[in-house]
Structure formats: structure tokens, C-alpha cells
Protein backbone atom coordinates (compact mmCIF):
# COMPACT_ATOMS: atom_id res chain seq x y z
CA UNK A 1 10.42 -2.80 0.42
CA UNK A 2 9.75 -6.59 -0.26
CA UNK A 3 10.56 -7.00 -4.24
CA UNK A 4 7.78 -9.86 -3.79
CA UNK A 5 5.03 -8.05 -2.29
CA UNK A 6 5.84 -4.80 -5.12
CA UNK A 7 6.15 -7.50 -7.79
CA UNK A 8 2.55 -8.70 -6.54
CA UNK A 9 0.98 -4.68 -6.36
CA UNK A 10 2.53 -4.41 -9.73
CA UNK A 11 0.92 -8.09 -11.35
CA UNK A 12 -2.59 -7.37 -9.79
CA UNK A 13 -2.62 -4.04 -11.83
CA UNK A 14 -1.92 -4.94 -14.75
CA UNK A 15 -4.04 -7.88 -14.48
CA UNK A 16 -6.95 -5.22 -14.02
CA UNK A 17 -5.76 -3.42 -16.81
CA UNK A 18 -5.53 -6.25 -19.15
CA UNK A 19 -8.83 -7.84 -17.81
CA UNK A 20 -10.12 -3.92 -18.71
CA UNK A 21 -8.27 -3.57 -22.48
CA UNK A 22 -9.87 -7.35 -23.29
CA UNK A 23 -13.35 -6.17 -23.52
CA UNK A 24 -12.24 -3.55 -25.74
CA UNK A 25 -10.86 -6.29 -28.16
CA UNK A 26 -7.00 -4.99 -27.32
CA UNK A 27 -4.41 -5.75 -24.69
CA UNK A 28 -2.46 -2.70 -22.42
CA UNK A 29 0.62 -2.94 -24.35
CA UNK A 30 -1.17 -2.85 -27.96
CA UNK A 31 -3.19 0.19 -26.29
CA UNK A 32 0.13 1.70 -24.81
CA UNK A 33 1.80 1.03 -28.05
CA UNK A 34 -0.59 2.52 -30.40
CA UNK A 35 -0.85 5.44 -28.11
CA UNK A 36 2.51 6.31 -28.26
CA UNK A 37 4.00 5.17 -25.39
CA UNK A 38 6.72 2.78 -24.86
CA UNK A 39 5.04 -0.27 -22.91
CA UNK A 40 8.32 -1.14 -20.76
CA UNK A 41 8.48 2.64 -19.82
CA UNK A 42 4.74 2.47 -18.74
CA UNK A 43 5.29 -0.49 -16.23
CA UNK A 44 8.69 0.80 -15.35
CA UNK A 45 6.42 3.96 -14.13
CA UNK A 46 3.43 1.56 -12.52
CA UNK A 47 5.85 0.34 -10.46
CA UNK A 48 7.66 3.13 -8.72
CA UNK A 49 3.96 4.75 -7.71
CA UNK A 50 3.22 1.95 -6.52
CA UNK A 51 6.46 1.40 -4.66
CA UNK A 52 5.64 4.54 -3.01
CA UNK A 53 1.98 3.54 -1.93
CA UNK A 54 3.10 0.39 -1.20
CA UNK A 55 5.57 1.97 1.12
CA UNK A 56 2.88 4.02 2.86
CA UNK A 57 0.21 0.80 3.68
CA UNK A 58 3.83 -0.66 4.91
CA UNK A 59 3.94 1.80 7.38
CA UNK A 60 -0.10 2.02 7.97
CA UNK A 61 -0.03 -1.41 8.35
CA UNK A 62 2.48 -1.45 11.18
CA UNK A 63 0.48 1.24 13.00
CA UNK A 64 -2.46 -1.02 12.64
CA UNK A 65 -1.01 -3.87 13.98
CA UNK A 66 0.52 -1.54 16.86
CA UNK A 67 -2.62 -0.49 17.75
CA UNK A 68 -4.39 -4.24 17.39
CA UNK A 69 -6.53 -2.62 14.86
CA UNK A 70 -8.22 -5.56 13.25
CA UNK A 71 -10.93 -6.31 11.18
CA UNK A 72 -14.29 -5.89 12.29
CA UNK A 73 -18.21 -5.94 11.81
CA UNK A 74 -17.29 -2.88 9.28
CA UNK A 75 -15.51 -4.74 6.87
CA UNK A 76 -18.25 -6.45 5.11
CA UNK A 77 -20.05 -2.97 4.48
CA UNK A 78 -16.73 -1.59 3.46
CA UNK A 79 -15.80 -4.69 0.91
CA UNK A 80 -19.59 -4.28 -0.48
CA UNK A 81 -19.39 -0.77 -1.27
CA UNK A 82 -16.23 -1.71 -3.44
CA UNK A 83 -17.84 -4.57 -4.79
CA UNK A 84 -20.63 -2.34 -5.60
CA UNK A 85 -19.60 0.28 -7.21
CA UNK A 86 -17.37 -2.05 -9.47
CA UNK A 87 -20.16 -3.41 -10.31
CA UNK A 88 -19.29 -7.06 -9.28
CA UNK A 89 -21.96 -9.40 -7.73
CA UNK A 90 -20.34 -10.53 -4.19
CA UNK A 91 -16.87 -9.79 -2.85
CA UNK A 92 -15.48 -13.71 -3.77
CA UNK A 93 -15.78 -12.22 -7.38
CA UNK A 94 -13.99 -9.13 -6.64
CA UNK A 95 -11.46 -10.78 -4.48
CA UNK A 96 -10.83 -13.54 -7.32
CA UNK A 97 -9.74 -10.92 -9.91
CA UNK A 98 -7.81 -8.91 -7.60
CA UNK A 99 -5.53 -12.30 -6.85
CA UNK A 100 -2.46 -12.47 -8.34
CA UNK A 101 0.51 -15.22 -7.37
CA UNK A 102 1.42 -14.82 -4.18
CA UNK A 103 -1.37 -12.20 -2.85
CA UNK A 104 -4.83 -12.64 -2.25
CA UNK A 105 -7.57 -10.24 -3.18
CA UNK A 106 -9.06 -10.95 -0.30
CA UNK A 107 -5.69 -10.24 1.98
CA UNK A 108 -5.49 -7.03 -0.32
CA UNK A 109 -9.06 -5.38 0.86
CA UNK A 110 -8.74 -6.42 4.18
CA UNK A 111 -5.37 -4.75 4.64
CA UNK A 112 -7.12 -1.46 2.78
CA UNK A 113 -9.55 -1.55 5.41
CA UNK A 114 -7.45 -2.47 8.48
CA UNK A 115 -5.21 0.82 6.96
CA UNK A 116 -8.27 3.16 6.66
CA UNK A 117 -8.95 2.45 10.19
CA UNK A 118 -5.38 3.28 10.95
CA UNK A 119 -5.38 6.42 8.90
CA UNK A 120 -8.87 7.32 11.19
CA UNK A 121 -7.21 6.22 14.29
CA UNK A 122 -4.17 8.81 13.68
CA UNK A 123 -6.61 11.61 12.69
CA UNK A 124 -8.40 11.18 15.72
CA UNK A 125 -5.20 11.13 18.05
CA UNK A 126 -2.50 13.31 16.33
CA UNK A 127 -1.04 15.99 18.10
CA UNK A 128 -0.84 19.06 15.83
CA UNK A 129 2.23 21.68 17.09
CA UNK A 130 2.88 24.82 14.78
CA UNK A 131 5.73 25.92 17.30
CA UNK A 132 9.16 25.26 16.23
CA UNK A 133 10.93 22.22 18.63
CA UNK A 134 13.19 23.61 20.63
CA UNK A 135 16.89 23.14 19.23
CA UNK A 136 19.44 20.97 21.35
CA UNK A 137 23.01 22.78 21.32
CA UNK A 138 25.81 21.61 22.89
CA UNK A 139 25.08 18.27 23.79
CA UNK A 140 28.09 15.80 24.81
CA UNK A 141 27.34 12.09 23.46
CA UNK A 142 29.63 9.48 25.57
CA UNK A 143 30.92 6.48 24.31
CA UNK A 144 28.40 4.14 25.45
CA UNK A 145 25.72 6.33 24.00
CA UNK A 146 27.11 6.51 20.71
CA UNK A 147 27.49 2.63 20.38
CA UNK A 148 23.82 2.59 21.21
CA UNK A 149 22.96 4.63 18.86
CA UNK A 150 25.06 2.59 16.30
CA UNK A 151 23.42 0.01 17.27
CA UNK A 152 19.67 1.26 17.40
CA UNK A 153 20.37 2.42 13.30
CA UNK A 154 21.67 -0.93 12.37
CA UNK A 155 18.72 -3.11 14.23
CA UNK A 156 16.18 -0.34 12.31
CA UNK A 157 17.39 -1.39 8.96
């Protein structure tokens, strides 16, 4: 997981949070806080959900870009819809509070939509089995094979 693309999930959160808590006259940690809970817990939370979502468009991503899923005449009717219903004027307003250092709002809603289309392209060409795979017994790994197995583990990580 890239600490700098979490850290960025993380700061564009709690930037909507804040931005959210201001018009009610308080911040998230005085709300936290006066809520009962502790406000280093609460992030310390935020961020391992979204370390696991973040792990997940990680993964949708790559399928995307495996599948030169890109983004398309769709987009602007998917970004409006968003825009819409959070009641902003135009998507340069949406993607300017969804900005944090280092990541774009406008990099973050284009990667939700290239992702949708990947989750869309799976459901359309997944293979569902219910049979149990077969089990392989007594199979002899040589040498060679085993060093390119080694090797196939380290190169994935």
C-alpha cells in the first residue's frame, strides 16, 4: 500500500469532514471530543477502512488498466450526478474540495469511474463454478521449478 497515496485518502476525508463540522460552528475533533470519543482513535480508525478500500481500487485499478478501460463519453454524466446530488454547481467545484496535497479531486473521480467500469466489466465476464477444484496430490516439484517459483513470489512483492 503506498503510505502516500493512504496518507492522501485519509487528508481528503477529513478535509470533508472539517469543511462539514465548520458550518456547524465546530471542528471534527471538538465534535469527536465532545462526543466522547478520543479524536486520535477516530483517525487511527479512518485510516485502516480506508486502507482496505484503498486496497480494493488498487486492485480495480490494475484490472482497469489491464483491460485499457479508460475514461469515456460516460464520465461527464457520471461526475455530474456526484456533483449533483452534493449539491455543488460544476465538477471544478467538487474536484477543488476533494484535492488534497498530492491527489487531485479530479484524478480521484476519474479513477472511481474508470473502477466502476472495471467492477461492470468483471460482472459481465466472471466465471461462476460452485464445484469444488479438483485437488492435486502427489505432485513432484524439481529443482528448477522450485527456484521459479521462488522467484515468481519475490518479483510479486
Amino acid at each position: 500500500m503506498p503510505e502516500d497515496l493512504l496518507q492522501a485518502r485519509v487528508d481528503m476525508i477529513i478535509n470533508m469532514q472539517e469543511k462539514q463540522y465548520e458550518a456547524m460552528g465546530t471542528t471534527m475533533e471538538e465534535y469527536a471530543t465532545s462526543a466522547g470519543y478520543d479524536y486520535e482513535e477516530t483517525i487511527a480508525t479512518l485510516k485502516k477502512n480506508l486502507e482496505e478500500s484503498t486496497k480494493t481500487e488498487i486492485i480495480l485499478e490494475a484490472i482497469a488498466d489491464a483491460e485499457n478501460i479508460q475514461i469515456d463519453d460516460g464520465y461527464k454524466e457520471f461526475v455530474k450526478n456526484i456533483y449533483t446530488q452534493m449539491k455543488y454547481n460544476n465538477a471544478e467545484e467538487l474536484y477543488s474540495d476533494f484535492s488534497v496535497e498530492g491527489y487531485d479531486g479530479r484524478r480521484y473521480f476519474e479513477l472511481a469511474y474508470r473502477t466502476e467500469k472495471a467492477l461492470d466489466y468483471l460482472v459481465e465476464n466472471c466465471v461462476v463454478s460452485f464445484e469444488e477444484p479438483p485437488l492435486v496430490e502427489d505432485v513432484e516439484v524439481t529443482d528448477d521449478e522450485a527456484v521459479q517459483e521462488d522467484a515468481t513470489e519475490e518479483s510479486a512483492e
